[in-house]
C-alpha atoms as a PDB file:
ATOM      1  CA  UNK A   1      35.205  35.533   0.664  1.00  0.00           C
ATOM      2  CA  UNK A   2      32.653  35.411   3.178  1.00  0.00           C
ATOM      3  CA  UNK A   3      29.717  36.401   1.454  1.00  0.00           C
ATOM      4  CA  UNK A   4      30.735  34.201  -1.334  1.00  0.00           C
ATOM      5  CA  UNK A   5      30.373  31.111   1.511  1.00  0.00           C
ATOM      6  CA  UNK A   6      27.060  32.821   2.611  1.00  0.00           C
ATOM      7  CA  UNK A   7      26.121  32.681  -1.072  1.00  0.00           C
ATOM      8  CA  UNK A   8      26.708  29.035  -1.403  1.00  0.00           C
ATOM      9  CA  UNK A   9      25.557  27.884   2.158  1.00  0.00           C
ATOM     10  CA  UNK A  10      22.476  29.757   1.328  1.00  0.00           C
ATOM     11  CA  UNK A  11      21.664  28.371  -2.081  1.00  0.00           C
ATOM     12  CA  UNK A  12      22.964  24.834  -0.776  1.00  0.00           C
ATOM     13  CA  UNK A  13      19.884  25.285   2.190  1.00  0.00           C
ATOM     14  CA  UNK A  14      17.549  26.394  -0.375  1.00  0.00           C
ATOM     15  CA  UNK A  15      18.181  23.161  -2.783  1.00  0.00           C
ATOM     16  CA  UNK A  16      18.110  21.145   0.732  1.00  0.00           C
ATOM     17  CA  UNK A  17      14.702  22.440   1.523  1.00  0.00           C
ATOM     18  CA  UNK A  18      13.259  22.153  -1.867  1.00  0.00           C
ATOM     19  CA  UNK A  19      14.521  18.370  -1.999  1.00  0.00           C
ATOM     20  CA  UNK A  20      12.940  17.647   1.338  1.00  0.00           C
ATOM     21  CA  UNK A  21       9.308  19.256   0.309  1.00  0.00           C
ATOM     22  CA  UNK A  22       9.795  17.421  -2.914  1.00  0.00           C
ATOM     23  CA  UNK A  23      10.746  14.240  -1.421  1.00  0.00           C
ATOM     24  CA  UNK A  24       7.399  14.915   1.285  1.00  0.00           C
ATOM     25  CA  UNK A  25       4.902  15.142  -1.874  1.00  0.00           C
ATOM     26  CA  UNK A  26       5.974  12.323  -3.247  1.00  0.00           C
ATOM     27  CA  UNK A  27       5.882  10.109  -0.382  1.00  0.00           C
ATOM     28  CA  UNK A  28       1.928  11.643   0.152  1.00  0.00           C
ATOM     29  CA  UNK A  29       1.210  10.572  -3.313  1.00  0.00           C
ATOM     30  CA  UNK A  30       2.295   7.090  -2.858  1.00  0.00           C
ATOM     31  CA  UNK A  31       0.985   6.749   0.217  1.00  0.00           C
ATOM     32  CA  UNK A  32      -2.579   7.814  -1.518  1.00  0.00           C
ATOM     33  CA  UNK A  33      -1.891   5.954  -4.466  1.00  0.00           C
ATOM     34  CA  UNK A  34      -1.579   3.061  -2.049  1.00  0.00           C
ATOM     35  CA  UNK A  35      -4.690   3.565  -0.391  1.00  0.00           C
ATOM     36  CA  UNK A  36      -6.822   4.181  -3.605  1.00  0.00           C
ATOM     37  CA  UNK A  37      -5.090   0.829  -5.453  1.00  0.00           C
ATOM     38  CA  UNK A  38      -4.426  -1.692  -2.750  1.00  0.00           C
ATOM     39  CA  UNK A  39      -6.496  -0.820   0.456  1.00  0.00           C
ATOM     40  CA  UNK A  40     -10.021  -0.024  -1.497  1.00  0.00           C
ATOM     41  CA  UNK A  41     -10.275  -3.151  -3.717  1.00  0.00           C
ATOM     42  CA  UNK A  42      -9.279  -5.380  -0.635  1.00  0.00           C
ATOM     43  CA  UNK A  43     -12.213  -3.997   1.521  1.00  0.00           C
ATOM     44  CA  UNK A  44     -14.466  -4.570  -1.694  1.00  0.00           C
ATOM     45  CA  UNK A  45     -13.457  -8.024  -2.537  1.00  0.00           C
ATOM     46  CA  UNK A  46     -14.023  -9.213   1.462  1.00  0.00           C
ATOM     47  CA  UNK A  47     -17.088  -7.376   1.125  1.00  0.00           C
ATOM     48  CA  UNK A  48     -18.532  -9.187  -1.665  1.00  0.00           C
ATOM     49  CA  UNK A  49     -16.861 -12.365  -0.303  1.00  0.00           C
ATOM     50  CA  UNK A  50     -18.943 -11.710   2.788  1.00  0.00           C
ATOM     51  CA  UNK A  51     -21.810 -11.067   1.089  1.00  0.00           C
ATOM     52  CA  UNK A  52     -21.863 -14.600  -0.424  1.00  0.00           C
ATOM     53  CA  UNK A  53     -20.864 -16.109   2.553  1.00  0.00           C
ATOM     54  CA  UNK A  54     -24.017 -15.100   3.952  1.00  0.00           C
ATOM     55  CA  UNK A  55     -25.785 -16.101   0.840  1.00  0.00           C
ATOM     56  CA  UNK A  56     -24.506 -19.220  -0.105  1.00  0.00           C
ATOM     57  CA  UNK A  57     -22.760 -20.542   3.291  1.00  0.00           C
ATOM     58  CA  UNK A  58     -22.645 -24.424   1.632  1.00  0.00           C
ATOM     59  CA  UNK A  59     -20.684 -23.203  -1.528  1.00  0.00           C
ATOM     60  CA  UNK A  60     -18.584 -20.884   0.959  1.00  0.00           C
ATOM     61  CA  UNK A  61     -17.368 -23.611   3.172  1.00  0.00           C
ATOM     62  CA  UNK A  62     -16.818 -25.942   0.226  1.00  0.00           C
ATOM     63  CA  UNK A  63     -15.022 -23.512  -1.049  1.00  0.00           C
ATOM     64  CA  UNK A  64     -12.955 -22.588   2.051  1.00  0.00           C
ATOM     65  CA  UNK A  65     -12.588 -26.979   2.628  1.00  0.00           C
ATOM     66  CA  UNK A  66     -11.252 -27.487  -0.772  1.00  0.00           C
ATOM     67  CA  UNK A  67      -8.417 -24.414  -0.172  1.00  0.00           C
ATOM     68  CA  UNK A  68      -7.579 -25.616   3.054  1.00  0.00           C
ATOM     69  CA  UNK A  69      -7.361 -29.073   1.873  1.00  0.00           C
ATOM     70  CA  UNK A  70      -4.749 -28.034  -1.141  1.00  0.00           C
ATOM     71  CA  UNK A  71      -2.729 -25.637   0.688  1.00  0.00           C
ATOM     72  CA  UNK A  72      -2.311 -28.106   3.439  1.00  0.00           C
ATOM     73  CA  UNK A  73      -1.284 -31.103   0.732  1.00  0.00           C
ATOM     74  CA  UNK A  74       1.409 -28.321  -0.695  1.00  0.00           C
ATOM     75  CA  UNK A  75       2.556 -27.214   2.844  1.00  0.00           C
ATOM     76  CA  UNK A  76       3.509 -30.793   4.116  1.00  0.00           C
ATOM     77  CA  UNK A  77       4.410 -32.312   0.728  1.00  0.00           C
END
Protein backbone atom coordinates (compact mmCIF):
# COMPACT_ATOMS: atom_id res chain seq x y z
CA UNK A 1 0.00 0.00 0.00
CA UNK A 2 2.73 2.27 0.50
CA UNK A 3 4.38 2.32 -2.64
CA UNK A 4 1.07 2.54 -4.26
CA UNK A 5 0.74 6.19 -2.18
CA UNK A 6 4.41 6.88 -3.28
CA UNK A 7 3.17 6.12 -6.79
CA UNK A 8 0.41 8.58 -6.70
CA UNK A 9 2.11 11.36 -4.52
CA UNK A 10 4.82 11.10 -7.03
CA UNK A 11 2.87 11.36 -10.24
CA UNK A 12 0.49 13.98 -8.41
CA UNK A 13 4.12 16.23 -7.86
CA UNK A 14 5.07 15.58 -11.32
CA UNK A 15 1.54 16.94 -12.86
CA UNK A 16 2.01 19.84 -10.07
CA UNK A 17 5.33 20.80 -11.47
CA UNK A 18 4.47 20.51 -15.05
CA UNK A 19 1.29 22.82 -14.39
CA UNK A 20 3.42 25.38 -12.65
CA UNK A 21 6.22 25.54 -15.65
CA UNK A 22 3.26 25.57 -17.94
CA UNK A 23 1.41 28.16 -16.16
CA UNK A 24 5.22 30.26 -15.98
CA UNK A 25 5.45 30.17 -20.01
CA UNK A 26 2.39 31.37 -20.46
CA UNK A 27 2.44 34.20 -18.21
CA UNK A 28 6.14 35.14 -20.14
CA UNK A 29 4.30 35.09 -23.35
CA UNK A 30 1.69 37.46 -22.32
CA UNK A 31 3.76 39.50 -20.63
CA UNK A 32 5.85 39.79 -24.15
CA UNK A 33 2.88 39.85 -26.10
CA UNK A 34 2.05 42.85 -23.96
CA UNK A 35 5.11 44.60 -24.48
CA UNK A 36 5.32 44.00 -28.34
CA UNK A 37 1.29 45.12 -28.78
CA UNK A 38 0.60 47.76 -26.20
CA UNK A 39 3.96 49.26 -24.86
CA UNK A 40 5.75 49.67 -28.54
CA UNK A 41 2.94 51.46 -30.46
CA UNK A 42 2.40 53.84 -27.38
CA UNK A 43 6.12 54.99 -27.40
CA UNK A 44 5.68 55.39 -31.32
CA UNK A 45 2.52 57.31 -31.38
CA UNK A 46 4.04 59.98 -28.51
CA UNK A 47 6.95 59.92 -30.61
CA UNK A 48 5.43 61.05 -33.70
CA UNK A 49 3.07 63.23 -31.60
CA UNK A 50 6.24 64.87 -30.36
CA UNK A 51 7.65 65.16 -33.44
CA UNK A 52 4.80 67.43 -34.67
CA UNK A 53 4.65 69.20 -31.68
CA UNK A 54 7.92 70.48 -32.44
CA UNK A 55 6.96 71.01 -35.99
CA UNK A 56 3.79 72.50 -35.97
CA UNK A 57 3.47 73.91 -32.20
CA UNK A 58 0.23 76.31 -33.44
CA UNK A 59 -1.75 73.23 -34.82
CA UNK A 60 -0.48 71.27 -31.58
CA UNK A 61 -1.88 73.62 -29.07
CA UNK A 62 -5.05 74.12 -31.09
CA UNK A 63 -5.29 70.85 -31.06
CA UNK A 64 -4.57 70.22 -27.34
CA UNK A 65 -7.22 73.71 -26.64
CA UNK A 66 -9.99 72.22 -28.57
CA UNK A 67 -9.61 68.61 -26.41
CA UNK A 68 -9.35 70.31 -23.32
CA UNK A 69 -12.17 72.51 -24.12
CA UNK A 70 -14.61 69.30 -24.99
CA UNK A 71 -13.55 67.07 -22.33
CA UNK A 72 -14.03 69.81 -19.86
CA UNK A 73 -17.80 70.69 -21.41
CA UNK A 74 -18.47 66.64 -20.96
CA UNK A 75 -16.84 66.48 -17.44
CA UNK A 76 -19.04 69.30 -15.84
CA UNK A 77 -22.14 68.82 -18.02
Amino acid sequence: MSTSTNTKSSTSQMASDKLSQTANMASEKLRQGGQHFIADPARDIFGVLKDYAHEKPDVAAMWCFGLGLIVGWKLRG
